[in-house]
Protein backbone atom coordinates (compact mmCIF):
# COMPACT_ATOMS: atom_id res chain seq x y z
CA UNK A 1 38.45 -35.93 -72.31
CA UNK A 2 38.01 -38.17 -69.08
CA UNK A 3 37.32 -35.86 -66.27
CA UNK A 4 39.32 -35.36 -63.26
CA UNK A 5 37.88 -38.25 -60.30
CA UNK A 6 39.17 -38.83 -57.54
CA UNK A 7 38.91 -42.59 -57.31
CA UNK A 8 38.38 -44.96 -54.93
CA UNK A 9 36.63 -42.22 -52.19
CA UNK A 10 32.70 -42.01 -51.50
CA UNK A 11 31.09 -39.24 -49.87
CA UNK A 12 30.31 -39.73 -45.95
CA UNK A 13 26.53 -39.35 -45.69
CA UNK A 14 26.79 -41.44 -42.09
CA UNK A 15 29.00 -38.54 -40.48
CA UNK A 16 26.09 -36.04 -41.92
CA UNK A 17 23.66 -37.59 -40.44
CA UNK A 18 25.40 -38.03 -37.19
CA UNK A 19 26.36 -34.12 -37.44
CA UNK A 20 22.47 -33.40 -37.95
CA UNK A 21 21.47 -35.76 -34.82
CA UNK A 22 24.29 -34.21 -32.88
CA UNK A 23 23.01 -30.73 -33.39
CA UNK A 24 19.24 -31.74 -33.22
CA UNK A 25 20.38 -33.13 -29.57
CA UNK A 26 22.12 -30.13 -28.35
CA UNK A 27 19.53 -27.61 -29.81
CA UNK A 28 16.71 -30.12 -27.51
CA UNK A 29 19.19 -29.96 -24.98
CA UNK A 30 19.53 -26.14 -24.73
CA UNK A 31 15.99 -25.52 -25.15
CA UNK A 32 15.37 -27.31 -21.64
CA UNK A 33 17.96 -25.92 -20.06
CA UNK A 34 16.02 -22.07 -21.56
CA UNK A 35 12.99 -23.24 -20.10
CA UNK A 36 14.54 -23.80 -16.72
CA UNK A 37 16.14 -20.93 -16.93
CA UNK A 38 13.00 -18.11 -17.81
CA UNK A 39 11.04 -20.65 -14.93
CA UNK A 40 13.56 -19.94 -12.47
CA UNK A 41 13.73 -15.92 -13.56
CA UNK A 42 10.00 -15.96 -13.02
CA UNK A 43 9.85 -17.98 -9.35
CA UNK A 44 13.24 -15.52 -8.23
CA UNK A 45 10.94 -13.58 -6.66
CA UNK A 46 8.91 -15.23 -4.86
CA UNK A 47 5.78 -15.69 -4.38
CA UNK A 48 3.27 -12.60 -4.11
CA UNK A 49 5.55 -10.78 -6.31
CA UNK A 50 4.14 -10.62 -10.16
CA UNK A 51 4.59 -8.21 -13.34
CA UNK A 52 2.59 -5.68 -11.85
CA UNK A 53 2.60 -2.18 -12.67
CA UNK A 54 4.01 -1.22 -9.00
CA UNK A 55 7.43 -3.64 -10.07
CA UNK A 56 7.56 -1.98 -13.69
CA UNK A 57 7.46 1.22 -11.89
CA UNK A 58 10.63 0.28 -9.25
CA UNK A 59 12.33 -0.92 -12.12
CA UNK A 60 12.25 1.89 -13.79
CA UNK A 61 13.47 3.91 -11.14
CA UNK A 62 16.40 2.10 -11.30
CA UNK A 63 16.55 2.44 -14.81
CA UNK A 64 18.98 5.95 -15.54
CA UNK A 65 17.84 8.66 -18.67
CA UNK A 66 21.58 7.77 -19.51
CA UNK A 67 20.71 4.06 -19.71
CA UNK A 68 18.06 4.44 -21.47
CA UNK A 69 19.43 6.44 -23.81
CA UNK A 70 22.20 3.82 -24.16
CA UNK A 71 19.86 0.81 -24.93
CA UNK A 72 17.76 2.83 -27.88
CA UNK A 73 21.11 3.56 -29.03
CA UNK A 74 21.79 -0.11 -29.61
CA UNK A 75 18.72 0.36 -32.53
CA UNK A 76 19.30 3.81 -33.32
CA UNK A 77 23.19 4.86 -33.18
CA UNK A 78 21.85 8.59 -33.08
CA UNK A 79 20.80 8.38 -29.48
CA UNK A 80 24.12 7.36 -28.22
CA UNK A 81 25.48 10.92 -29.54
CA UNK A 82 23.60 12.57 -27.09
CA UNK A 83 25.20 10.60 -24.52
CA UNK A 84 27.89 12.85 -22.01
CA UNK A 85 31.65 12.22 -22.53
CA UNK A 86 32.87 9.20 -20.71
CA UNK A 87 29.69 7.40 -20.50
CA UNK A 88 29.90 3.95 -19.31
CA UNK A 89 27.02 1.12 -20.48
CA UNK A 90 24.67 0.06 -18.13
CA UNK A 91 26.05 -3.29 -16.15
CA UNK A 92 24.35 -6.12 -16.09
CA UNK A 93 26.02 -8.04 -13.22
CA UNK A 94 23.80 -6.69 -10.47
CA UNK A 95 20.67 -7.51 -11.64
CA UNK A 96 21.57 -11.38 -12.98
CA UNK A 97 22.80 -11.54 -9.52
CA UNK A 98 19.40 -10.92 -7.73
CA UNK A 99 17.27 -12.81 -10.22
CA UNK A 100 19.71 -15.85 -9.55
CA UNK A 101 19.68 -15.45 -5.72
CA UNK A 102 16.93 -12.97 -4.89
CA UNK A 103 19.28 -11.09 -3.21
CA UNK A 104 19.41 -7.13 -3.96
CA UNK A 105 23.81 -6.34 -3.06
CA UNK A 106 22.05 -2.51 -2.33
CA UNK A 107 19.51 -3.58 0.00
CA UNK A 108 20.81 -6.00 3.24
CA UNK A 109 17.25 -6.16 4.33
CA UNK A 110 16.47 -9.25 1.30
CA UNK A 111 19.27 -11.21 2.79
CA UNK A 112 18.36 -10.37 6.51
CA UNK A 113 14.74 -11.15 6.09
CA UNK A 114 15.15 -14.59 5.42
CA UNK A 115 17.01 -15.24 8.62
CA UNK A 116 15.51 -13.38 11.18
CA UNK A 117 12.12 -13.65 11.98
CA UNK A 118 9.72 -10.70 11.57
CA UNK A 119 11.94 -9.10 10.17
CA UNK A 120 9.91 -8.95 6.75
CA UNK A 121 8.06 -5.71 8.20
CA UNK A 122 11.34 -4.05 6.97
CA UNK A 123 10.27 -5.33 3.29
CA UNK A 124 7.72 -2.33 2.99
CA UNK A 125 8.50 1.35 1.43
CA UNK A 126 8.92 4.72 3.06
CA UNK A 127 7.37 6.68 0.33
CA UNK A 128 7.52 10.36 2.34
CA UNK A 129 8.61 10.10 5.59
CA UNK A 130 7.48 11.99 8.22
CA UNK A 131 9.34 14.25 10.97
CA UNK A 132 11.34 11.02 13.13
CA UNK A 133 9.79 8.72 10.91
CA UNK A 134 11.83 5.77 9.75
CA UNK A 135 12.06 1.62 9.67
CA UNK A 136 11.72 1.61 12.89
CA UNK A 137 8.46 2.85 13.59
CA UNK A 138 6.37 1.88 11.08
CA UNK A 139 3.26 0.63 11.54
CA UNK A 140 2.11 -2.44 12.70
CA UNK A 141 -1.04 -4.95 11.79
CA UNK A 142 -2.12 -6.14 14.57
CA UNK A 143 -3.92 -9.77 13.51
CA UNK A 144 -5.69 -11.14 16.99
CA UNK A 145 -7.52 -14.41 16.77
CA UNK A 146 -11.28 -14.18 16.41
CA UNK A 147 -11.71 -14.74 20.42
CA UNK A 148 -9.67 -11.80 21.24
CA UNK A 149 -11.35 -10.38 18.86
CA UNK A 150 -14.84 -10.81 19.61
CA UNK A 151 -14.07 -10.82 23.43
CA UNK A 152 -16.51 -8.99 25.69
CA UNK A 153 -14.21 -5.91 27.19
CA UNK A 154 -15.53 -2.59 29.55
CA UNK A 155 -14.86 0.74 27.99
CA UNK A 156 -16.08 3.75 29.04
CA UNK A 157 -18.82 5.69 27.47
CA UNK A 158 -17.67 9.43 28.46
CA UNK A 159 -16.61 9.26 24.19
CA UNK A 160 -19.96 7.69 23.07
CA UNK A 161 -21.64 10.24 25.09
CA UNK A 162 -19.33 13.15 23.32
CA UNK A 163 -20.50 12.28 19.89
CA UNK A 164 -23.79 11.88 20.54
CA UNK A 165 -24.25 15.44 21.98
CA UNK A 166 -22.26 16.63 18.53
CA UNK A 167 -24.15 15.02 16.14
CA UNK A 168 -27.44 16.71 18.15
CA UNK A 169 -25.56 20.17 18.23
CA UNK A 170 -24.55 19.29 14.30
CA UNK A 171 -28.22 18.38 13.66
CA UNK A 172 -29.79 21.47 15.26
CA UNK A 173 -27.60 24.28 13.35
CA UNK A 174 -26.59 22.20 10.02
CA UNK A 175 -28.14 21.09 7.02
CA UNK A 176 -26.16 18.60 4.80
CA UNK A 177 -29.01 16.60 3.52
CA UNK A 178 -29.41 18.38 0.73
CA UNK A 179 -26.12 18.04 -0.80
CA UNK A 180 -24.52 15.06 -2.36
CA UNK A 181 -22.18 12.21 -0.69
CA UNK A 182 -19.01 12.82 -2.06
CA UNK A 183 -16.83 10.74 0.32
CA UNK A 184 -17.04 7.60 2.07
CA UNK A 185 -15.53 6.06 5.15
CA UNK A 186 -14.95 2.67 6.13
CA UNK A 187 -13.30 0.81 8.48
CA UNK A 188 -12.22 -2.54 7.71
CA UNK A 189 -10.52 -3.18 10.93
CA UNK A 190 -13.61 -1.51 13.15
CA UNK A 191 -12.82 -3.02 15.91
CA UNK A 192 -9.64 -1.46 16.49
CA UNK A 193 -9.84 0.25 19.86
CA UNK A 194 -7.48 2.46 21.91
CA UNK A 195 -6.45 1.30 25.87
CA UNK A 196 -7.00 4.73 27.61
CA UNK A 197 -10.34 4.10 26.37
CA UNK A 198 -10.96 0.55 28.03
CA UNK A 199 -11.17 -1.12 31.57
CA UNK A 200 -9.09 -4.20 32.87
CA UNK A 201 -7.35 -5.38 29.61
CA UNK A 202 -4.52 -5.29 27.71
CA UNK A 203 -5.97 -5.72 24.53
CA UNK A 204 -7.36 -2.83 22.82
CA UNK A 205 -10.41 -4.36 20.87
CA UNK A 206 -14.14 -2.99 21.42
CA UNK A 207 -17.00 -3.67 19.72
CA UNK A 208 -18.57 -0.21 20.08
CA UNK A 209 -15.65 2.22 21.70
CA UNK A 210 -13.41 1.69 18.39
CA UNK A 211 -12.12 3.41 15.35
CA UNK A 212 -15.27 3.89 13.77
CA UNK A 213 -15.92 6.65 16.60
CA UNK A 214 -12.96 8.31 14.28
CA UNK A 215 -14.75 7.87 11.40
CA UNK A 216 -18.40 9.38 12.82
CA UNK A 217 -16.41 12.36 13.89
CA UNK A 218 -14.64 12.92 10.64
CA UNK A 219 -18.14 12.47 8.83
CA UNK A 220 -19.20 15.58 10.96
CA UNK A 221 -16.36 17.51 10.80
CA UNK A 222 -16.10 16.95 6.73
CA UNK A 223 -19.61 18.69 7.10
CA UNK A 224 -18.74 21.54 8.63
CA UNK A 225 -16.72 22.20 5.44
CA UNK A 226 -19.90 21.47 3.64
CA UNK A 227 -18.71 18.11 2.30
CA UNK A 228 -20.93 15.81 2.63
CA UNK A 229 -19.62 11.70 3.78
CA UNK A 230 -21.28 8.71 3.79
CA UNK A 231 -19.89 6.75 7.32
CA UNK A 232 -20.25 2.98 7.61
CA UNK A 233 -19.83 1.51 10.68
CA UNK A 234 -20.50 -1.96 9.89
CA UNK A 235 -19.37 -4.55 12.48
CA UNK A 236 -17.12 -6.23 10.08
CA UNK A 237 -15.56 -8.70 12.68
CA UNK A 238 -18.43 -10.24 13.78
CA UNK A 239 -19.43 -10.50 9.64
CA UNK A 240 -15.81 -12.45 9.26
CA UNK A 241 -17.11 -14.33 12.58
CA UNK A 242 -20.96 -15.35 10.20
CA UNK A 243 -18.95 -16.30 7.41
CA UNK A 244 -16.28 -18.38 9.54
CA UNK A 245 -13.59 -16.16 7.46
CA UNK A 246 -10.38 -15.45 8.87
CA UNK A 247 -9.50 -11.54 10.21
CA UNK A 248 -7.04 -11.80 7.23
CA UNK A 249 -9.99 -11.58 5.20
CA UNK A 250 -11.42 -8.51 6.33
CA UNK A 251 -10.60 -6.56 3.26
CA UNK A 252 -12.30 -8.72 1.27
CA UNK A 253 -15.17 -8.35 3.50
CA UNK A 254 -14.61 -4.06 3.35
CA UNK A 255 -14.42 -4.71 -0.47
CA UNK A 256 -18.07 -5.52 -0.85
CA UNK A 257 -19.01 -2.01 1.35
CA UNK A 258 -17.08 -0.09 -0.69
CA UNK A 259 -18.37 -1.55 -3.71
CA UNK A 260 -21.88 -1.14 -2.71
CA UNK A 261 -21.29 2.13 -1.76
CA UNK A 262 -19.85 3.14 -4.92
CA UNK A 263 -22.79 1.63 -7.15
CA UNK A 264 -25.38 3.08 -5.31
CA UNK A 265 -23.65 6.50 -4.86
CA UNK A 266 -21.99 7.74 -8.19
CA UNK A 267 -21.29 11.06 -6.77
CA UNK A 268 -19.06 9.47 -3.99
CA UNK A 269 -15.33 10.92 -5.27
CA UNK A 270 -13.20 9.93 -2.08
CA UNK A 271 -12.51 7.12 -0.64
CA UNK A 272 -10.95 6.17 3.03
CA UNK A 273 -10.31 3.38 5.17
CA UNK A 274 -9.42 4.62 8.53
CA UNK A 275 -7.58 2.54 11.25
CA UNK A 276 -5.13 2.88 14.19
CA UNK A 277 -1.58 1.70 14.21
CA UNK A 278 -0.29 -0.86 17.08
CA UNK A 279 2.62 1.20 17.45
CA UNK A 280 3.08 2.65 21.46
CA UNK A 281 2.26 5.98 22.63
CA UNK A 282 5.85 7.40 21.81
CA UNK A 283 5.86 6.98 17.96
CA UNK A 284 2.20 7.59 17.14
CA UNK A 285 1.58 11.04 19.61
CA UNK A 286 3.11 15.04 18.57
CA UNK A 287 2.71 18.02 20.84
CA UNK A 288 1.61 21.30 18.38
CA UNK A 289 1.60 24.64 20.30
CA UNK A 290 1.31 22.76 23.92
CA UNK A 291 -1.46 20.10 22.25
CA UNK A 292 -1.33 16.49 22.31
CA UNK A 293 -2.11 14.54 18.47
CA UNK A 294 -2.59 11.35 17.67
CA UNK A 295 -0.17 11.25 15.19
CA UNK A 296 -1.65 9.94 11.24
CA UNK A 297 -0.21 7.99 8.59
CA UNK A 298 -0.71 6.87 4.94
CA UNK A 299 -0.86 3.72 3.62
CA UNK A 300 -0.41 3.16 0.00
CA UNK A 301 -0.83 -0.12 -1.76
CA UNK A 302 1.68 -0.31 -4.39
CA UNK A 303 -0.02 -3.90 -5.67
CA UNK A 304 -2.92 -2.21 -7.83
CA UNK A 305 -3.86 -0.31 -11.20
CA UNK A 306 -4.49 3.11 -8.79
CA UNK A 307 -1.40 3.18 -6.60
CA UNK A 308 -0.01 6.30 -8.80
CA UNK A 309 -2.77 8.61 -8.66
CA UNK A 310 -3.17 7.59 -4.50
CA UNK A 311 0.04 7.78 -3.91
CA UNK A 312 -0.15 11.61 -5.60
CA UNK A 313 -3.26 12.51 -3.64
CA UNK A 314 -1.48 11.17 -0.10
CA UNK A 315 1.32 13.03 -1.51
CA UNK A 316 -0.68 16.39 -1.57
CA UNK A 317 -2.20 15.89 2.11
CA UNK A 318 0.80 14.98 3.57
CA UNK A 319 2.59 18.45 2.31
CA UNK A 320 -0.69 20.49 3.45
CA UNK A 321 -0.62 18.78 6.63
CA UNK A 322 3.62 19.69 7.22
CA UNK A 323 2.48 23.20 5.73
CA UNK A 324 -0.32 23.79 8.22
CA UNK A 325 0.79 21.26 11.20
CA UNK A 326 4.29 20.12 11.03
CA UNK A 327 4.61 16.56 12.62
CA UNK A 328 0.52 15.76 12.42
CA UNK A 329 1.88 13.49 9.63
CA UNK A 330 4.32 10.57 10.36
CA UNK A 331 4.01 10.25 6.74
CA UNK A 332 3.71 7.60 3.56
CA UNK A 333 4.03 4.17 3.69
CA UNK A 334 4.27 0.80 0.97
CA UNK A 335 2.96 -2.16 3.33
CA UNK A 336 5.11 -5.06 1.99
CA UNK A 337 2.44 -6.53 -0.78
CA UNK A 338 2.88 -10.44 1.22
CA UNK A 339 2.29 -11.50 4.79
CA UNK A 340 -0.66 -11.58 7.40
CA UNK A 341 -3.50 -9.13 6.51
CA UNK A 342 -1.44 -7.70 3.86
CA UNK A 343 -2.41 -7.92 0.05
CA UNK A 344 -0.65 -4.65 -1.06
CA UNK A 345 -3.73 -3.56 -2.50
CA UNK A 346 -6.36 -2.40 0.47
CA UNK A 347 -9.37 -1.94 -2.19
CA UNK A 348 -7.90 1.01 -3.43
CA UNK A 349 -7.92 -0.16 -6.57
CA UNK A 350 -11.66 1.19 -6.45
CA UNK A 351 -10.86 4.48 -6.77
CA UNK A 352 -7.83 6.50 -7.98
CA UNK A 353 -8.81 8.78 -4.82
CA UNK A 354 -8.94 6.04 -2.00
CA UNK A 355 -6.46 6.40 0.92
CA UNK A 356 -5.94 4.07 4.35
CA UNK A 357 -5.08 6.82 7.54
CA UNK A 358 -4.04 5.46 10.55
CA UNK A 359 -5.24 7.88 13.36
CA UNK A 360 -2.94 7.60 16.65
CA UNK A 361 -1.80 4.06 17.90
CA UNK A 362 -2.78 1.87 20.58
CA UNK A 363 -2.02 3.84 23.51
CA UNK A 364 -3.74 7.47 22.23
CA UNK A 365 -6.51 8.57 23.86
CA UNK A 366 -9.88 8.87 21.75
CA UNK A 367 -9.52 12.52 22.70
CA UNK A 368 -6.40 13.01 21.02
CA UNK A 369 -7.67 11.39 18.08
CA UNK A 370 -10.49 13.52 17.68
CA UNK A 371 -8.21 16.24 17.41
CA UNK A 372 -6.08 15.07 14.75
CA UNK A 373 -9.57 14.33 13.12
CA UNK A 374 -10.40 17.95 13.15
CA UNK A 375 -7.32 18.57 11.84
CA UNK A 376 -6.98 16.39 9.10
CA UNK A 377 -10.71 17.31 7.69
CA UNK A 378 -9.82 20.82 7.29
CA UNK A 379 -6.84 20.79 5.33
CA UNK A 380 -8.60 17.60 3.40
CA UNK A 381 -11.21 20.51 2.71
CA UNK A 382 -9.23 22.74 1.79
CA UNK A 383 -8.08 20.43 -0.98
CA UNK A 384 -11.05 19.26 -1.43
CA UNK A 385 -12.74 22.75 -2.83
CA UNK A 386 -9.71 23.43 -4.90
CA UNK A 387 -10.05 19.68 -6.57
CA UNK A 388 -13.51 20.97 -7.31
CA UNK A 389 -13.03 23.67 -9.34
CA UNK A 390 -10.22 22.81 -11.44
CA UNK A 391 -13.12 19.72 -12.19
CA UNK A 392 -15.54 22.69 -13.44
């Protein structure tokens, strides 16, 4: 029996292989247009801004238990039972939208910010705020040129003379010697002065009437509490002057203290990197029980390993501080991690107990300051000797 043909037809191998080139096209062509696509996810942010574990960490604020729950239920329908009644699933739109235009709908400041200059200070966090703290009053780096910085300016020497009678008092009645260094102080911006302080200038820069006055006092008052610090008062602008490095390099300059410090000293446990803010007189000063303060502040860099556990031990300072002397604190604050002087790290990924304090603003006195030192290193203490023994 002839089997059933049909004649006369031949099979179309040319359309086949134009099918397979048209698909091999369109798969190259898709594959670009991928590429361009995870390239332009990556750059939405701009530069600065990485897969670090401060950006996981804001994502997942934003991320809800109920959302969660929703996108393990995808792979597991078991989780989804759990979910409440009239649960919607997470959208989508709002995020797509700010990787496409790097613009957040919640947040006017990442349109803003682009269009109005200096207005990028508003990019930073309030982690805790403060009594009257808010955007507005936040503090400012101050980033002079090396001549202003280096400049020759009078100052008197009324708080030189102070300290140097307290460290002989200290000296005369105290023995620290024999105990270890547990914390160290630094002051990367040590030039940092305060105008009630100096003579015929507007610019509050010094290269001996400064912050690291702050620091000395707080290195005697710590020992008081019989906690023992380690205060360097290097000249770290005229270093950055030696060098020929910018002032925006004067944490990498700091950096190389604090890592000496901490491999010659493995007993050191605390780290901080005091300042003052460039805010006015207004915003940095509190009156407690008829008493002027200069006013402190925290400053957390969310761009490092460490930013958790500093964050929790500003945290814990802050509340003592409200506790014992409500207002002393104007609070917590996220720097944004990009711009002048800014590298949203501040060395503390050294330590997972390293902290930048501003102490007062431009227009506090050093007397004022001192105060607030006083202050501060007691209720630090008092932390301090509890942190101790749950450690034994």
């Amino acid at each position: 029996m002839i089997p059933n043909r049909t004649f006369g037809k031949r099979p179309n191998y040319g359309r086949k292989k134009r099918t397979s080139l048209h698909m091999k096209v369109m798969s190259l062509v898709m594959g670009v247009m991928l590429i361009f696509f995870f390239t332009a996810t990556l750059t939405a942010f701009g530069p600065g801004y990485s897969l670090t574990s401060a950006s996981v960490h804001n994502l997942s604020d934003q991320l809800t238990v109920e959302s969660l729950v929703y996108i393990l239920g995808n792979e597991n329908r078991y989780f989804q039972q759990s979910l409440p009644s009239g649960h919607e699933p997470p959208s989508l739109t709002p995020l797509a939208f700010e990787l496409t235009t790097n613009i957040n709908p919640d947040d006017p400041r990442s349109l803003l910010g682009r269009e109005l200059p200096g207005f990028s200070l508003f990019d930073g966090r309030i982690i805790t705020a403060g009594e009257g703290a808010d955007y507005t009053n936040m503090p400012m780096e101050s980033a002079p040129p090396m001549e202003v910085l280096l400049a020759e300016r009078e100052a008197s020497t009324e708080r030189l003379d102070e300290l140097d009678e307290l460290k002989q008092s200290f000296s005369e009645n105290e023995n620290i010697d024999d105990l270890p260094v547990t914390v160290h102080i630094v002051h990367t911006h040590n030039r940092e002065s305060f105008l009630p302080e100096l003579q015929n200038t507007t610019e509050a820069f010094h290269d001996t009437v400064n912050i690291t006055l702050a620091g000395e006092k707080l290195g005697l008052e710590l020992a008081k509490h019989g906690i023992r610090a380690d205060v360097d008062t290097t000249d770290i602008g005229s270093k950055l002057n030696e060098r020929n490095w910018q002032y925006s390099q004067s944490y990498d300059m700091s950096r190389e203290i604090v890592k000496d410090a901490a491999e010659e000293n493995a007993d050191i446990e605390f780290f901080f990197d005091l300042h003052r803010d460039s805010q006015p007189r207004e915003m940095t000063t509190v009156e407690i029980n008829g008493v002027k303060y200069a006013q402190t502040l925290f400053v957390i860099g969310e761009n490092n390993p460490n930013y958790n556990e500093n964050e929790a031990l500003a945290r814990e300072l802050h509340q003592r501080m409200d506790e014992h002397y409500y207002g002393l604190s104007r609070g917590i604050f996220a720097p944004p991690v990009t711009g002048s002087g800014r590298n949203g790290v501040y060395n503390q990924d050294l330590s997972y107990n390293s902290l930048l304090v501003e102490f007062g603003g431009v227009e506090n006195s050093l007397e004022e300051v001192y105060r607030s030192v006083e202050l501060f290193a007691e209720v630090f203490s008092e932390y301090y000797w509890e942190y101790r023994e749950d450690e034994m």
